[in-house]
PDB file of N, CA and C in Angstrom:
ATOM      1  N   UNK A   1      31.459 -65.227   9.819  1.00  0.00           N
ATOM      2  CA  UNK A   1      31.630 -63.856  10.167  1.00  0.00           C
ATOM      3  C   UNK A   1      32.135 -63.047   8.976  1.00  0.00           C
ATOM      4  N   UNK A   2      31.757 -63.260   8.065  1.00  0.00           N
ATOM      5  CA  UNK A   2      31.823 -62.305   6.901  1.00  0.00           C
ATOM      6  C   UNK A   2      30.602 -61.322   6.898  1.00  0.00           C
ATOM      7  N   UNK A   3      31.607 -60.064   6.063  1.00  0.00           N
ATOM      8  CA  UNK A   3      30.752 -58.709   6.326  1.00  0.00           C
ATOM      9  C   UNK A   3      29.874 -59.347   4.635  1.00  0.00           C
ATOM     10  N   UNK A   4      28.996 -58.579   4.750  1.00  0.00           N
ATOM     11  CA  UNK A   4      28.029 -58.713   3.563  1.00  0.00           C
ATOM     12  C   UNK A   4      28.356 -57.154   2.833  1.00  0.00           C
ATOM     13  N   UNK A   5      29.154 -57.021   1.416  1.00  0.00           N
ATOM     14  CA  UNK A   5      29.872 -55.971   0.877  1.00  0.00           C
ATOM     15  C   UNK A   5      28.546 -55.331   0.209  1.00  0.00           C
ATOM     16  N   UNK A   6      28.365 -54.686   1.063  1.00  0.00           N
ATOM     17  CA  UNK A   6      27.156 -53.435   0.225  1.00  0.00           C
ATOM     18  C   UNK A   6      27.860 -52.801  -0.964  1.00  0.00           C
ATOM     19  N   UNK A   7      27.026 -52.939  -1.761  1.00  0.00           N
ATOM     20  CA  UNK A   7      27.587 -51.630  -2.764  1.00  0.00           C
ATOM     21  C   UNK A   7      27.132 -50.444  -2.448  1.00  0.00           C
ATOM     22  N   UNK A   8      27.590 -49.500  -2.684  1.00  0.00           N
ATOM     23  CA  UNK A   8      27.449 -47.615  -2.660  1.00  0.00           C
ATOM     24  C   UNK A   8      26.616 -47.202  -4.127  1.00  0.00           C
ATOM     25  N   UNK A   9      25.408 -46.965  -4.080  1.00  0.00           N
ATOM     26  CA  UNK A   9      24.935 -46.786  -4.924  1.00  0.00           C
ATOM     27  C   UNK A   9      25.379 -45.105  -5.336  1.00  0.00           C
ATOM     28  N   UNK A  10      26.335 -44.733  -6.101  1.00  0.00           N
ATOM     29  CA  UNK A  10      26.470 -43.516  -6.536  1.00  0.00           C
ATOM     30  C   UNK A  10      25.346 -42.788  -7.441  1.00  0.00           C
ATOM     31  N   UNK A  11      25.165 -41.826  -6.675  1.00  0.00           N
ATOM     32  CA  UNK A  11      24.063 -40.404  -6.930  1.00  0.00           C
ATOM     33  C   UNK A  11      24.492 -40.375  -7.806  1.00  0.00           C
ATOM     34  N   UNK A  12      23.865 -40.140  -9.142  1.00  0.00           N
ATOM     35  CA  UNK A  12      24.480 -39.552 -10.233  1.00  0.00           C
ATOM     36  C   UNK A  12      23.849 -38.594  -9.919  1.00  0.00           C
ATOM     37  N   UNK A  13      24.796 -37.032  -9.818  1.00  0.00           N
ATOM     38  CA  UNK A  13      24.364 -35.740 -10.044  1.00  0.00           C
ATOM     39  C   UNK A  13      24.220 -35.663 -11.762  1.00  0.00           C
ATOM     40  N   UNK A  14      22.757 -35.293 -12.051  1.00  0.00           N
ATOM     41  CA  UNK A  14      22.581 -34.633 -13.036  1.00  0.00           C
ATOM     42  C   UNK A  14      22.567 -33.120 -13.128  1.00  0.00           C
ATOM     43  N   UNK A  15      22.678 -32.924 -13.727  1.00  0.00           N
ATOM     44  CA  UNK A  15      23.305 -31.185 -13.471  1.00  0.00           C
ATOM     45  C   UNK A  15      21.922 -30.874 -14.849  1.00  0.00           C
ATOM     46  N   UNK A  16      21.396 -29.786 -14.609  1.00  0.00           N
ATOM     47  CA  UNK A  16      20.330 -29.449 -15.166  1.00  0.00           C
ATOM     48  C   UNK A  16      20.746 -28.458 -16.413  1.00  0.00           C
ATOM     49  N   UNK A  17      20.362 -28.385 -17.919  1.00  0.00           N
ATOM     50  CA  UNK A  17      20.317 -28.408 -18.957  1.00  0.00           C
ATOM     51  C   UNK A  17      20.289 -26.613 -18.844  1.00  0.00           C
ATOM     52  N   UNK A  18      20.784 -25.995 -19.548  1.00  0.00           N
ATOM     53  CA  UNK A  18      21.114 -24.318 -19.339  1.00  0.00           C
ATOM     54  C   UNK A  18      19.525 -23.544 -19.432  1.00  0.00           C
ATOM     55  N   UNK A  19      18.724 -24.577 -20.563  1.00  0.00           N
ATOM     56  CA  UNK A  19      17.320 -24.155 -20.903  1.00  0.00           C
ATOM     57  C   UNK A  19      16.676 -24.233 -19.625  1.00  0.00           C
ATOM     58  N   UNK A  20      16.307 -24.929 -18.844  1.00  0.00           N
ATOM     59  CA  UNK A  20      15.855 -25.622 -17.748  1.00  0.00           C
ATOM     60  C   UNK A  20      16.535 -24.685 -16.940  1.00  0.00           C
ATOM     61  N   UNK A  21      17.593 -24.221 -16.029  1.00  0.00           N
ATOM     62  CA  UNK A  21      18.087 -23.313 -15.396  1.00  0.00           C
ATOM     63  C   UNK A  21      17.177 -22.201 -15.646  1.00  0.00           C
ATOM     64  N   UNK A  22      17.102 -21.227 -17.098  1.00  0.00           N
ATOM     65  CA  UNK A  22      16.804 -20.142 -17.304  1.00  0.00           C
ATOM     66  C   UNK A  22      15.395 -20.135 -17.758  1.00  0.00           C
ATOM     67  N   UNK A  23      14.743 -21.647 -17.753  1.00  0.00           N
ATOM     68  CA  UNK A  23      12.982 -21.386 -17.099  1.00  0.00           C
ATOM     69  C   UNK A  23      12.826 -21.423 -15.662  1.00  0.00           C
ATOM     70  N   UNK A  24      13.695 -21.669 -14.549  1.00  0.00           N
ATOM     71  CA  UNK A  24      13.294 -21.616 -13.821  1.00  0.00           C
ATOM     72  C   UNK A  24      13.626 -20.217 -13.212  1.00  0.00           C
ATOM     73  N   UNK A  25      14.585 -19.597 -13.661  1.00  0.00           N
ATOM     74  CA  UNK A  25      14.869 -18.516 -12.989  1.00  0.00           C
ATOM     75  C   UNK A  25      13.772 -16.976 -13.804  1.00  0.00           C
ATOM     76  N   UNK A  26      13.476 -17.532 -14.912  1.00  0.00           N
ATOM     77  CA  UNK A  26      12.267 -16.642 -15.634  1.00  0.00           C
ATOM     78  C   UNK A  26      11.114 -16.923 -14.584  1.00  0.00           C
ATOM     79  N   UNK A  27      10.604 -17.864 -14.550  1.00  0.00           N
ATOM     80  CA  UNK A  27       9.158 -18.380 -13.313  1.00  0.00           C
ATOM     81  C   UNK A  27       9.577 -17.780 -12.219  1.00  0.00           C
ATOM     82  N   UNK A  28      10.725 -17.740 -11.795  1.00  0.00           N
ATOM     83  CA  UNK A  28      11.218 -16.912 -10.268  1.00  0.00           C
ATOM     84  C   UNK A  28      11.346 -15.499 -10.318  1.00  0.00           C
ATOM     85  N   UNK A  29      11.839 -14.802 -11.581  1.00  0.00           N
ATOM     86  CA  UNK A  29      11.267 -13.978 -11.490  1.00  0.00           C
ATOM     87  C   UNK A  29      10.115 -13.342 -11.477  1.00  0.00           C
ATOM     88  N   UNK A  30       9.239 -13.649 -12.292  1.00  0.00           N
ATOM     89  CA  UNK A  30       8.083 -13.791 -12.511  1.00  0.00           C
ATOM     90  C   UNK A  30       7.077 -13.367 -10.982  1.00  0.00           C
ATOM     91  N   UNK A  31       7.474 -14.408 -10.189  1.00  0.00           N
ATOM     92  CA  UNK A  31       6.593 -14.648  -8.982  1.00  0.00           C
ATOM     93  C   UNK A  31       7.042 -13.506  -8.032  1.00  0.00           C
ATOM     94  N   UNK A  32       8.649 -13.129  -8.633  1.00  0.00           N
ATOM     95  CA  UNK A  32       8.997 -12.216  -7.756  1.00  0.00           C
ATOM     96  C   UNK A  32       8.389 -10.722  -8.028  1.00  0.00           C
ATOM     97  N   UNK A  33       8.346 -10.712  -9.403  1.00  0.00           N
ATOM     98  CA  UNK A  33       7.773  -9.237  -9.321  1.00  0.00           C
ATOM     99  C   UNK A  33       5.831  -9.390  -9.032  1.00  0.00           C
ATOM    100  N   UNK A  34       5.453 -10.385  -9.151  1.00  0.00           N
ATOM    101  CA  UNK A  34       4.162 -10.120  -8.953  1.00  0.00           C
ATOM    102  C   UNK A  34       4.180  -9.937  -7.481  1.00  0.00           C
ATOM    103  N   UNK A  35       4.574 -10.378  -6.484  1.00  0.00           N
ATOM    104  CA  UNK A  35       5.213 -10.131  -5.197  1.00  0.00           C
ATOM    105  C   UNK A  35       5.161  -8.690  -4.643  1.00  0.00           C
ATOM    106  N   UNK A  36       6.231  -8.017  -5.779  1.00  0.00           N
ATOM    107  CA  UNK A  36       6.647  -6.976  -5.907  1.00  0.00           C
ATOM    108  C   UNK A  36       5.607  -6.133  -6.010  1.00  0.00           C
ATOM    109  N   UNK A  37       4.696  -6.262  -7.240  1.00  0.00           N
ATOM    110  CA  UNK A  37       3.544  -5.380  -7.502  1.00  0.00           C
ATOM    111  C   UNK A  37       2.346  -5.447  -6.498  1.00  0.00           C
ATOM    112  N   UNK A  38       2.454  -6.539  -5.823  1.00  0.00           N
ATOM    113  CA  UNK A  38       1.278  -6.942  -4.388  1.00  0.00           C
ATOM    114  C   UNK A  38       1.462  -5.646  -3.356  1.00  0.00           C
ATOM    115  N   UNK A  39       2.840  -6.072  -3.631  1.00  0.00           N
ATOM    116  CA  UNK A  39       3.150  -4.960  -2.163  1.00  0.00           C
ATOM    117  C   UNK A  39       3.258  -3.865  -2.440  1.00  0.00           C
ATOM    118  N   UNK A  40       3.404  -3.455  -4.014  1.00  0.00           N
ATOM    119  CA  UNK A  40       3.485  -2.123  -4.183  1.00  0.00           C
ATOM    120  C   UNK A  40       2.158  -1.225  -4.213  1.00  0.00           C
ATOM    121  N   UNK A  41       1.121  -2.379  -4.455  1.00  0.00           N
ATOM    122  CA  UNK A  41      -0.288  -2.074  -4.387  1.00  0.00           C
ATOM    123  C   UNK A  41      -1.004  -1.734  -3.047  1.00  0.00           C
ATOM    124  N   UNK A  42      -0.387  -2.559  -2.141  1.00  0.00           N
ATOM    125  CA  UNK A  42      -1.093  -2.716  -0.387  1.00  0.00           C
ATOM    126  C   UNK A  42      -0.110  -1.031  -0.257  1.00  0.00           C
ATOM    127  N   UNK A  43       0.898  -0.554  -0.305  1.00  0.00           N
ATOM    128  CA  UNK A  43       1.395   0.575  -0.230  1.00  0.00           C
ATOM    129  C   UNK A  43       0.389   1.912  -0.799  1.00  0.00           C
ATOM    130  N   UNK A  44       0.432   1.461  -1.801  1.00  0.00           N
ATOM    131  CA  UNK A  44      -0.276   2.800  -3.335  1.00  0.00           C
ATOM    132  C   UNK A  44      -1.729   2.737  -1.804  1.00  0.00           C
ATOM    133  N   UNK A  45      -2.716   1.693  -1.900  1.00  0.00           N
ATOM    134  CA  UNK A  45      -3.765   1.743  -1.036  1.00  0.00           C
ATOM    135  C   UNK A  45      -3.851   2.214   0.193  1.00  0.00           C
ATOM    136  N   UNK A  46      -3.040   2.004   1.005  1.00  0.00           N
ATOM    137  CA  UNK A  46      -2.221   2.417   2.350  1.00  0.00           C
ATOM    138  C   UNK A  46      -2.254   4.318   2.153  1.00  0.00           C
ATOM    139  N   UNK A  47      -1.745   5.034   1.240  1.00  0.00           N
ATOM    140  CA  UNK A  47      -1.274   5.998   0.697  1.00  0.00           C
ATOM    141  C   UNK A  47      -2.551   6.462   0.720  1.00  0.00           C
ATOM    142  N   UNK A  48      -3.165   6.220  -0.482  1.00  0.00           N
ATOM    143  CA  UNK A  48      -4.518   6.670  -0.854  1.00  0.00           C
ATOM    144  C   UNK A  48      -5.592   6.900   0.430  1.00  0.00           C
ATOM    145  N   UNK A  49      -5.566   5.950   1.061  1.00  0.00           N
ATOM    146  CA  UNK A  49      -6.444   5.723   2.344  1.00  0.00           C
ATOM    147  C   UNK A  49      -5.998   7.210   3.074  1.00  0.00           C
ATOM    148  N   UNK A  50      -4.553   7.273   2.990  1.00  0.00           N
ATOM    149  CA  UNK A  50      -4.778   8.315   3.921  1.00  0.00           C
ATOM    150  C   UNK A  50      -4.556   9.430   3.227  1.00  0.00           C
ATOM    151  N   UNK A  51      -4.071  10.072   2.154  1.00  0.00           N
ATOM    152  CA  UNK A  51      -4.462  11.016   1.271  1.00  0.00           C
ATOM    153  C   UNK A  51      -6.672  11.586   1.823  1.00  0.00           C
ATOM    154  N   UNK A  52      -7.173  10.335   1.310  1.00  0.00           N
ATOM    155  CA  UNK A  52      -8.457  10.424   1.576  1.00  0.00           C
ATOM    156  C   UNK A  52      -8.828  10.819   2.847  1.00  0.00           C
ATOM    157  N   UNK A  53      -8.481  10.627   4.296  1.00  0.00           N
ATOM    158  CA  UNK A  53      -8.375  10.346   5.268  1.00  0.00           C
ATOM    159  C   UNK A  53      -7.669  12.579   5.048  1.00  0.00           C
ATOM    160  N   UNK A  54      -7.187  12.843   4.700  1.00  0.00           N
ATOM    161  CA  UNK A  54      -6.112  13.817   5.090  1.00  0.00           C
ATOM    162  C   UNK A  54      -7.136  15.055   4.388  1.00  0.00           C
ATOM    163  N   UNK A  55      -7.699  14.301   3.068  1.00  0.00           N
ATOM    164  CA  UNK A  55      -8.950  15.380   2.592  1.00  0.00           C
ATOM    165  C   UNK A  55     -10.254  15.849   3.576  1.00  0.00           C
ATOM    166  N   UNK A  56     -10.383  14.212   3.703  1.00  0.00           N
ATOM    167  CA  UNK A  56     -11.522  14.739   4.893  1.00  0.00           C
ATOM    168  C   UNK A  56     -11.360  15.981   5.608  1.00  0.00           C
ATOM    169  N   UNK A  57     -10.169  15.387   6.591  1.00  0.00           N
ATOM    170  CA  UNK A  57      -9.491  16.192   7.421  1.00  0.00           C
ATOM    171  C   UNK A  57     -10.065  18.177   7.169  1.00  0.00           C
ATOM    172  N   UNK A  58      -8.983  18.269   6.042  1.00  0.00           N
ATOM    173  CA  UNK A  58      -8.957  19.573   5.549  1.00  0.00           C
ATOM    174  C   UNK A  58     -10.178  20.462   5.392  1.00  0.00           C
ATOM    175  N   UNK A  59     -11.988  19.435   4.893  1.00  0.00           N
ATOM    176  CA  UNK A  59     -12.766  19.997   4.236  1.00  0.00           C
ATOM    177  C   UNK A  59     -13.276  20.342   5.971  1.00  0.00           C
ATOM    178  N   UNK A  60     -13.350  19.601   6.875  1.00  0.00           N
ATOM    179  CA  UNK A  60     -13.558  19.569   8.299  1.00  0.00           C
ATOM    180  C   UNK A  60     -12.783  21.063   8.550  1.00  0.00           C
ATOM    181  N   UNK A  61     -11.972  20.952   8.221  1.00  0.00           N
ATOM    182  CA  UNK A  61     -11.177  22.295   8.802  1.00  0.00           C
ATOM    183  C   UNK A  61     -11.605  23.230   8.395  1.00  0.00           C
ATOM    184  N   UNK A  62     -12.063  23.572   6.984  1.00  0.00           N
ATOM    185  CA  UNK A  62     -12.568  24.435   6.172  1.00  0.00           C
ATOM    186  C   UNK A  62     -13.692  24.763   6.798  1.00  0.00           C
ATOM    187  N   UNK A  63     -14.653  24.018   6.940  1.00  0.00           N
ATOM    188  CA  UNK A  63     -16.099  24.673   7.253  1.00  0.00           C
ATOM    189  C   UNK A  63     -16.027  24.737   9.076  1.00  0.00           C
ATOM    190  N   UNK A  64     -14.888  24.322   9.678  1.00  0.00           N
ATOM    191  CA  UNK A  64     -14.906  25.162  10.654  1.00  0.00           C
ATOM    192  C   UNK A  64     -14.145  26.369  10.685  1.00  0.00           C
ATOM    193  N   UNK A  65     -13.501  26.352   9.994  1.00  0.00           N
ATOM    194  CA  UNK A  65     -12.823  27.819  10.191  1.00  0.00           C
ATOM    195  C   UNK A  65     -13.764  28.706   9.847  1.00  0.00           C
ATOM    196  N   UNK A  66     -15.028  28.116   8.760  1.00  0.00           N
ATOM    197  CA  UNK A  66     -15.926  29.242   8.490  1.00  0.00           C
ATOM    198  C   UNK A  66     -16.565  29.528   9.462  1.00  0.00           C
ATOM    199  N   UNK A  67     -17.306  28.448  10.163  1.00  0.00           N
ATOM    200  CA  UNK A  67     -18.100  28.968  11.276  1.00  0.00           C
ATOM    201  C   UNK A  67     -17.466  29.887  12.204  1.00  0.00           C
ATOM    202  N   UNK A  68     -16.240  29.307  12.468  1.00  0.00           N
ATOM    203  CA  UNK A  68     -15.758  30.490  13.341  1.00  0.00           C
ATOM    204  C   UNK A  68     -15.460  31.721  13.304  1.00  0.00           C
ATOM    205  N   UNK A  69     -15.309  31.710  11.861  1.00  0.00           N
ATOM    206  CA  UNK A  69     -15.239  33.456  10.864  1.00  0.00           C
ATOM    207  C   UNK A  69     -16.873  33.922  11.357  1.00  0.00           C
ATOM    208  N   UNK A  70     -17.969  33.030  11.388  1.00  0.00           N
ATOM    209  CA  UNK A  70     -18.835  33.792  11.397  1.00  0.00           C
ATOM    210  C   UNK A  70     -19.595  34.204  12.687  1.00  0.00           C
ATOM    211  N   UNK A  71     -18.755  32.908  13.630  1.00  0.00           N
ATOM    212  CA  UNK A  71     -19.209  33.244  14.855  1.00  0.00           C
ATOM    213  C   UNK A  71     -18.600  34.072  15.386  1.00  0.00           C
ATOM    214  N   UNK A  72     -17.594  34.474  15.098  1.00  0.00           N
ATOM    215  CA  UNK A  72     -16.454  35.782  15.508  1.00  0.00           C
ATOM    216  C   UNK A  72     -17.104  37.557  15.396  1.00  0.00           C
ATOM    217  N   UNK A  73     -17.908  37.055  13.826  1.00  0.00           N
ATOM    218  CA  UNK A  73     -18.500  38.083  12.731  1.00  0.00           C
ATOM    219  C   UNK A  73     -19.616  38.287  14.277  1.00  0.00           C
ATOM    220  N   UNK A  74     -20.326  37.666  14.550  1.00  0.00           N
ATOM    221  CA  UNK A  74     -21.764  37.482  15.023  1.00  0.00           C
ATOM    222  C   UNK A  74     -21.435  38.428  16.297  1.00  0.00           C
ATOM    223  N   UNK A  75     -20.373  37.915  16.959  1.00  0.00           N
ATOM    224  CA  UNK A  75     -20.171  38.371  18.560  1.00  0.00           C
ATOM    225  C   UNK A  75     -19.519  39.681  18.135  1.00  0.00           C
ATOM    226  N   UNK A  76     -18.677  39.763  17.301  1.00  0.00           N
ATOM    227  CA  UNK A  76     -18.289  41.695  16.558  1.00  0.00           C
ATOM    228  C   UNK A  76     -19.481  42.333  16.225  1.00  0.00           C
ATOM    229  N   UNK A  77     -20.901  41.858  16.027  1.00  0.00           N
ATOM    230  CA  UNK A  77     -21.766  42.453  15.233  1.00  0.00           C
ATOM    231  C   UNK A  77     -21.150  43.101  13.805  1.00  0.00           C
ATOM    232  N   UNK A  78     -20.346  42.340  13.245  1.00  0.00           N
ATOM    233  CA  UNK A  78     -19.952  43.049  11.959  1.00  0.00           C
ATOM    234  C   UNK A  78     -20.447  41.978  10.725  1.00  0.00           C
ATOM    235  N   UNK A  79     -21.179  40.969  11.248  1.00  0.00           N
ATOM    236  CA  UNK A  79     -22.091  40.095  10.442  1.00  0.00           C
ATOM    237  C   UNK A  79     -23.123  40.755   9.433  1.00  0.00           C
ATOM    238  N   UNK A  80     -23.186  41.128   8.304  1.00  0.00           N
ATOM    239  CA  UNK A  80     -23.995  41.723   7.781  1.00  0.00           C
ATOM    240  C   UNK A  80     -25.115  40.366   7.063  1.00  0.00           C
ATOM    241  N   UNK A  81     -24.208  39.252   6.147  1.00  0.00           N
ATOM    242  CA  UNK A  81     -25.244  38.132   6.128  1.00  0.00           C
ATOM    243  C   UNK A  81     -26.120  37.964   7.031  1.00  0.00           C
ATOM    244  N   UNK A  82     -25.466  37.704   8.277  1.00  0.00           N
ATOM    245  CA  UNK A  82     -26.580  37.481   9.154  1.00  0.00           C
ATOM    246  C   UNK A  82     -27.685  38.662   9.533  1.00  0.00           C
ATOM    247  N   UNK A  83     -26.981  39.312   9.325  1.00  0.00           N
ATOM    248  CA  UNK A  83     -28.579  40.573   9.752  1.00  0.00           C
ATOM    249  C   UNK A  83     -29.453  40.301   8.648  1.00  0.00           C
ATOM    250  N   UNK A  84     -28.875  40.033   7.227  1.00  0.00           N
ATOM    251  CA  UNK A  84     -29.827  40.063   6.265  1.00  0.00           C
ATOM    252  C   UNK A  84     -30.689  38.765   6.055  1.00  0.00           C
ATOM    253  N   UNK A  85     -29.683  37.996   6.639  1.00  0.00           N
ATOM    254  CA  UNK A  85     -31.184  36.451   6.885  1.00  0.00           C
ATOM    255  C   UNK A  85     -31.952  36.910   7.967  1.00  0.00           C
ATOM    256  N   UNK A  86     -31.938  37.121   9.124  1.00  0.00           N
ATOM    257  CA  UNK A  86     -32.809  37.669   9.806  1.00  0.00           C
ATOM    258  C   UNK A  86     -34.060  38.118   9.611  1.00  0.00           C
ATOM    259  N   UNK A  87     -33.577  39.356   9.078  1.00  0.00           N
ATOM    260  CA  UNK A  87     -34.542  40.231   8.470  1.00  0.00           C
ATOM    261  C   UNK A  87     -36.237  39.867   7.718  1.00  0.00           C
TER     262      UNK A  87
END
């Protein structure tokens, strides 16, 4: 009835070299700003989309407000273009 004396194999902590620390935290940054610029891009696009989206909009507005300038003109009879296409 004897115990069988394991040894404890002690971990040697190696503790990592200052160079080695400050490549890994250069690569981490690294990944972080490309990260950074991903998302700053899906944003900028996001933006643009609706900038574009907001032009539409406006040129839509534009050529109806004309028509309605002229359909306004038409029912005033103060349309003079139009009498002169007519014509």
């Amino acid at each position: 009835m004897f115990k069988k004396k394991t040894e404890k194999k002690s971990e040697e902590k190696v503790k990592p070299s200052n160079q080695e620390v400050q490549r890994v935290l250069a690569k981490a940054k690294k990944v972080a700003e490309k990260k950074e610029k991903a998302n700053l891009a899906k944003k900028l696009d996001l933006v643009l989309k609706k900038v574009g989206k907001i032009d539409t909009i406006e040129k839509t507005l534009k050529k109806t407000r004309e028509k309605t300038d002229r359909l306004e003109a038409l029912l005033s009879g103060k349309d003079t273009e139009g009498q002169k296409k007519q014509t």
